[in-house]
C-alpha atoms as a PDB file:
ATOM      1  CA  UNK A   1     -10.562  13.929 -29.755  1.00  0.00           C
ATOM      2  CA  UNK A   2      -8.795  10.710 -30.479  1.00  0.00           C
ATOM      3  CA  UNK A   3      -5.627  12.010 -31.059  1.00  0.00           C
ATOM      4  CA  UNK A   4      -6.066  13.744 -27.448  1.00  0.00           C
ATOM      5  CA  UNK A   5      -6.751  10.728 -26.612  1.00  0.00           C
ATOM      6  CA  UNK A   6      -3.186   9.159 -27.679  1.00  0.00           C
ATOM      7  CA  UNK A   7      -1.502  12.331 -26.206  1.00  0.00           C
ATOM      8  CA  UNK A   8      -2.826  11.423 -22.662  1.00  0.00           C
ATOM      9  CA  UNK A   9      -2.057   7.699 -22.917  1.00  0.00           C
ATOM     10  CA  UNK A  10       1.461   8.835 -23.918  1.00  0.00           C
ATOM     11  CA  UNK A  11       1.697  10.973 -21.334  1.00  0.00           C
ATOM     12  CA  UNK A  12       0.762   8.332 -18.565  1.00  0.00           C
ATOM     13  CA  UNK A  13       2.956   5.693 -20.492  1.00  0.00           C
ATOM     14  CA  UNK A  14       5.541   7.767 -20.455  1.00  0.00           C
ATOM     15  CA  UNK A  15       5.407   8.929 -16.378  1.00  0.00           C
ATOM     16  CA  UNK A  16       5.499   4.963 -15.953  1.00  0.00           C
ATOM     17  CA  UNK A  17       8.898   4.121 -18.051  1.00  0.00           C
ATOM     18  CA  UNK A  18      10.089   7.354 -15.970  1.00  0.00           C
ATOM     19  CA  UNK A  19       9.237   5.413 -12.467  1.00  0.00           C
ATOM     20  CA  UNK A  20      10.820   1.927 -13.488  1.00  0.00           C
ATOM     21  CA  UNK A  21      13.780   4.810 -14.846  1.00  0.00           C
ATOM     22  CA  UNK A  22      14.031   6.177 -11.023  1.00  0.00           C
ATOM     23  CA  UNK A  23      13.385   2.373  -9.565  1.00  0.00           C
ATOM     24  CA  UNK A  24      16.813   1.140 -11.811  1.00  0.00           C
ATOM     25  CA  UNK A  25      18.501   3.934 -10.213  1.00  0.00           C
ATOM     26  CA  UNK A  26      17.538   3.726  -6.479  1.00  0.00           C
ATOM     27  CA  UNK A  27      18.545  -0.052  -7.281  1.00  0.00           C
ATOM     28  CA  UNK A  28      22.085   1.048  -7.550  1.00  0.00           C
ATOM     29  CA  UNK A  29      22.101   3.927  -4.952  1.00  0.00           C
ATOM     30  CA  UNK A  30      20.778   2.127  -2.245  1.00  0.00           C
ATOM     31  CA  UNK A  31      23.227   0.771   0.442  1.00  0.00           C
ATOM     32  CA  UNK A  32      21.639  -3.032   1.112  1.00  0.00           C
ATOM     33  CA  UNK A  33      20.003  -5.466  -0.534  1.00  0.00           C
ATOM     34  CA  UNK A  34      16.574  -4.980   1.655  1.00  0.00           C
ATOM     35  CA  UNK A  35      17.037  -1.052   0.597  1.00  0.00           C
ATOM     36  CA  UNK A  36      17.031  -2.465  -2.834  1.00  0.00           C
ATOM     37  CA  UNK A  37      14.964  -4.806  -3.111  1.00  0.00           C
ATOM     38  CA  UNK A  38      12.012  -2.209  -1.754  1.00  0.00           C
ATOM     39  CA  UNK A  39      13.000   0.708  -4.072  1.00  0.00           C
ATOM     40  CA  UNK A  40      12.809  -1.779  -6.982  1.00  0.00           C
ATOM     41  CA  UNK A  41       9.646  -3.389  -6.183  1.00  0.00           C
ATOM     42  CA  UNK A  42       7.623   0.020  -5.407  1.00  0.00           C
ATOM     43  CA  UNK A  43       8.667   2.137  -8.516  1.00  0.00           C
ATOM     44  CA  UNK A  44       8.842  -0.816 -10.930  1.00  0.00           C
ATOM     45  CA  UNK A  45       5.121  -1.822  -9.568  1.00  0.00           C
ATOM     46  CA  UNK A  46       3.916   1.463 -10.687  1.00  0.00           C
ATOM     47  CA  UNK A  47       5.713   2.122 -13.791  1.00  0.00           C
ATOM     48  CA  UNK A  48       4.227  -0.878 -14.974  1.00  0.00           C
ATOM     49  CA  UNK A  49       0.761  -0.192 -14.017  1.00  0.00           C
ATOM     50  CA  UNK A  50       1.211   3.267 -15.320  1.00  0.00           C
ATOM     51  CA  UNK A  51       2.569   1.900 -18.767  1.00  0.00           C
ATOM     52  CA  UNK A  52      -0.089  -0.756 -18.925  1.00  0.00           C
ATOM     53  CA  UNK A  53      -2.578   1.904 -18.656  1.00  0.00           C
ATOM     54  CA  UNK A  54      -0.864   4.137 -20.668  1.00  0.00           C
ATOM     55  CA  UNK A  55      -0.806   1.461 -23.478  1.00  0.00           C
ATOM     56  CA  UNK A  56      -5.036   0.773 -22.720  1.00  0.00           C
ATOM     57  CA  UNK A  57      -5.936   4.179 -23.060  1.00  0.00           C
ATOM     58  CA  UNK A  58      -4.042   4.441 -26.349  1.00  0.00           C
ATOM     59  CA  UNK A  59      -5.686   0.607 -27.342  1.00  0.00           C
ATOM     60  CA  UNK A  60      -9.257   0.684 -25.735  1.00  0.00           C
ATOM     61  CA  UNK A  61      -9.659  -2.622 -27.202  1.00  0.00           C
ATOM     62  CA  UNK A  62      -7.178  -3.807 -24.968  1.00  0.00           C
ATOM     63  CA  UNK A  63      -8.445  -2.551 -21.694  1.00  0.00           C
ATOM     64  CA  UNK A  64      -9.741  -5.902 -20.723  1.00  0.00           C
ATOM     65  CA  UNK A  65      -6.183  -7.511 -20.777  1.00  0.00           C
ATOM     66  CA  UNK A  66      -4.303  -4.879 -19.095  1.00  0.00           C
ATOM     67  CA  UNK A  67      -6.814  -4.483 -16.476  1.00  0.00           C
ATOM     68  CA  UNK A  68      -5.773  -8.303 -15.495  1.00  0.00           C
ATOM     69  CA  UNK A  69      -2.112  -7.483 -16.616  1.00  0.00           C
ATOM     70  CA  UNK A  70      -2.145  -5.330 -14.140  1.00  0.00           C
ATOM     71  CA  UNK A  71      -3.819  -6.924 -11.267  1.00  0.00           C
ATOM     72  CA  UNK A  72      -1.531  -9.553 -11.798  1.00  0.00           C
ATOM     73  CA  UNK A  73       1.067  -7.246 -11.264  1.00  0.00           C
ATOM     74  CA  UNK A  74      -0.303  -5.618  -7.864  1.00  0.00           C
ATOM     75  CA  UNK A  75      -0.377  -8.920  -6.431  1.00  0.00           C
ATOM     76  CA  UNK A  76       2.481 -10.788  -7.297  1.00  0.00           C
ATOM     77  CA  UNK A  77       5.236  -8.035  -7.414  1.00  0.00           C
ATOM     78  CA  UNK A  78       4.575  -7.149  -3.870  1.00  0.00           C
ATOM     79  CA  UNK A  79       4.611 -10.384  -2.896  1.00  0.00           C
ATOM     80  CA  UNK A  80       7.618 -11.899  -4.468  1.00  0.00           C
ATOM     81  CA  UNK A  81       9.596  -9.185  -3.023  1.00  0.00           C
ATOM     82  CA  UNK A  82       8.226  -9.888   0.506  1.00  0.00           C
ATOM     83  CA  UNK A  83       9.349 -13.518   0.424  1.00  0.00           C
ATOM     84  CA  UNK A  84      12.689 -12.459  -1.503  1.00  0.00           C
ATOM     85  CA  UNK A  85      13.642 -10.297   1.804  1.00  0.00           C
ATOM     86  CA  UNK A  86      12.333 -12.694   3.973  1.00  0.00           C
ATOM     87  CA  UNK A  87      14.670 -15.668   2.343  1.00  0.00           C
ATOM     88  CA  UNK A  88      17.579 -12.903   2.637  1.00  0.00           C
ATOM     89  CA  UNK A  89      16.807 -12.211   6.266  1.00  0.00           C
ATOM     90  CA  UNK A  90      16.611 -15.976   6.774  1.00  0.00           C
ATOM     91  CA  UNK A  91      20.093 -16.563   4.928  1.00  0.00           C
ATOM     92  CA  UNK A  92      21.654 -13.832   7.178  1.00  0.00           C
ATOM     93  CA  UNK A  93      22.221 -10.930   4.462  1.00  0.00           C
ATOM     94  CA  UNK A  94      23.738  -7.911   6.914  1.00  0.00           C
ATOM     95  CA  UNK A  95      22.025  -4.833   6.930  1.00  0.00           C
ATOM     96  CA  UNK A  96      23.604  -1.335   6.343  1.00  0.00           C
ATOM     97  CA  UNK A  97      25.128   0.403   9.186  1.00  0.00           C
ATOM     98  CA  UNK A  98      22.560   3.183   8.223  1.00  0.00           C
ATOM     99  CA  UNK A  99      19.481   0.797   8.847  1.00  0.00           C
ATOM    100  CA  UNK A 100      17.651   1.972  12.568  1.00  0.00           C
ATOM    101  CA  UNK A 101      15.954  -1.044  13.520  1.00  0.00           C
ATOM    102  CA  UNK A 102      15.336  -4.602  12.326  1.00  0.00           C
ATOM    103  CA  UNK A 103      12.073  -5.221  13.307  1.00  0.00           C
ATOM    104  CA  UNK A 104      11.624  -9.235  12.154  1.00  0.00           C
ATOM    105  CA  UNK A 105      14.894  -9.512  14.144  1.00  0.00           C
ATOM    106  CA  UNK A 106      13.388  -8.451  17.005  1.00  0.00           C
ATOM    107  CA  UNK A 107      10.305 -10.382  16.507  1.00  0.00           C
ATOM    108  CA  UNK A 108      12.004 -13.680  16.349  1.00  0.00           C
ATOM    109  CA  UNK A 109      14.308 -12.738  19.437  1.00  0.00           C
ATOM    110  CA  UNK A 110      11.375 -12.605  21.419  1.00  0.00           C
ATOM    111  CA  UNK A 111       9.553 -15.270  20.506  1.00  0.00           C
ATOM    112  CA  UNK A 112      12.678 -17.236  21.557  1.00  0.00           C
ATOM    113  CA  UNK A 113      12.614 -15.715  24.843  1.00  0.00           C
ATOM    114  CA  UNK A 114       8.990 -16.834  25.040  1.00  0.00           C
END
């Protein structure tokens, strides 16, 4: 049972180093810096949850500190990247000619016209 045990924890540690794998290579394939910013935040958010809990289910007597490993992660990855974008935006980073709409644009245009 406890080597089952290891398997799944492998398993799940593994299917997180393959998400931070696929967030490294949207990173390069994607055609701004908002594009990447997003791709790398999302998959590197949870391939590190899923390694952290890949890594307590192999080490139960580390549960405690990857449970606040990772709810340290949830809530600072997700918002570092939103006020990374929004310094970009501020600084005047273009957009790719492939982006549809710019919705904080738009927001600030009208409260100027307000």
């Amino acid at each position: 049972m406890e080597n089952m045990i290891d398997i799944i924890g492998s398993l799940i540690t593994l299917l997180g180093a393959i998400f931070i794998f696929l967030g490294s290579l949207g990173i390069v394939r994607m055609p701004d810096s908002f594009n990447r910013m997003q791709t790398g935040t999302k998959a590197s958010t949870l391939g590190t949850i899923l390694t952290l809990l890949g890594l307590g289910i192999i080490v139960p007597s580390w549960f405690g500190k990857v449970f606040i490993l990772i709810m340290f992660v949830m809530i600072t990855n997700p918002v570092s990247s939103h006020t990374l974008a929004r310094a970009a935006h501020f600084v005047g980073i273009k957009l790719s000619d492939k982006t549809v709409s710019d919705i904080l644009a738009d927001d600030e245009k009208n409260k100027k016209e307000e």
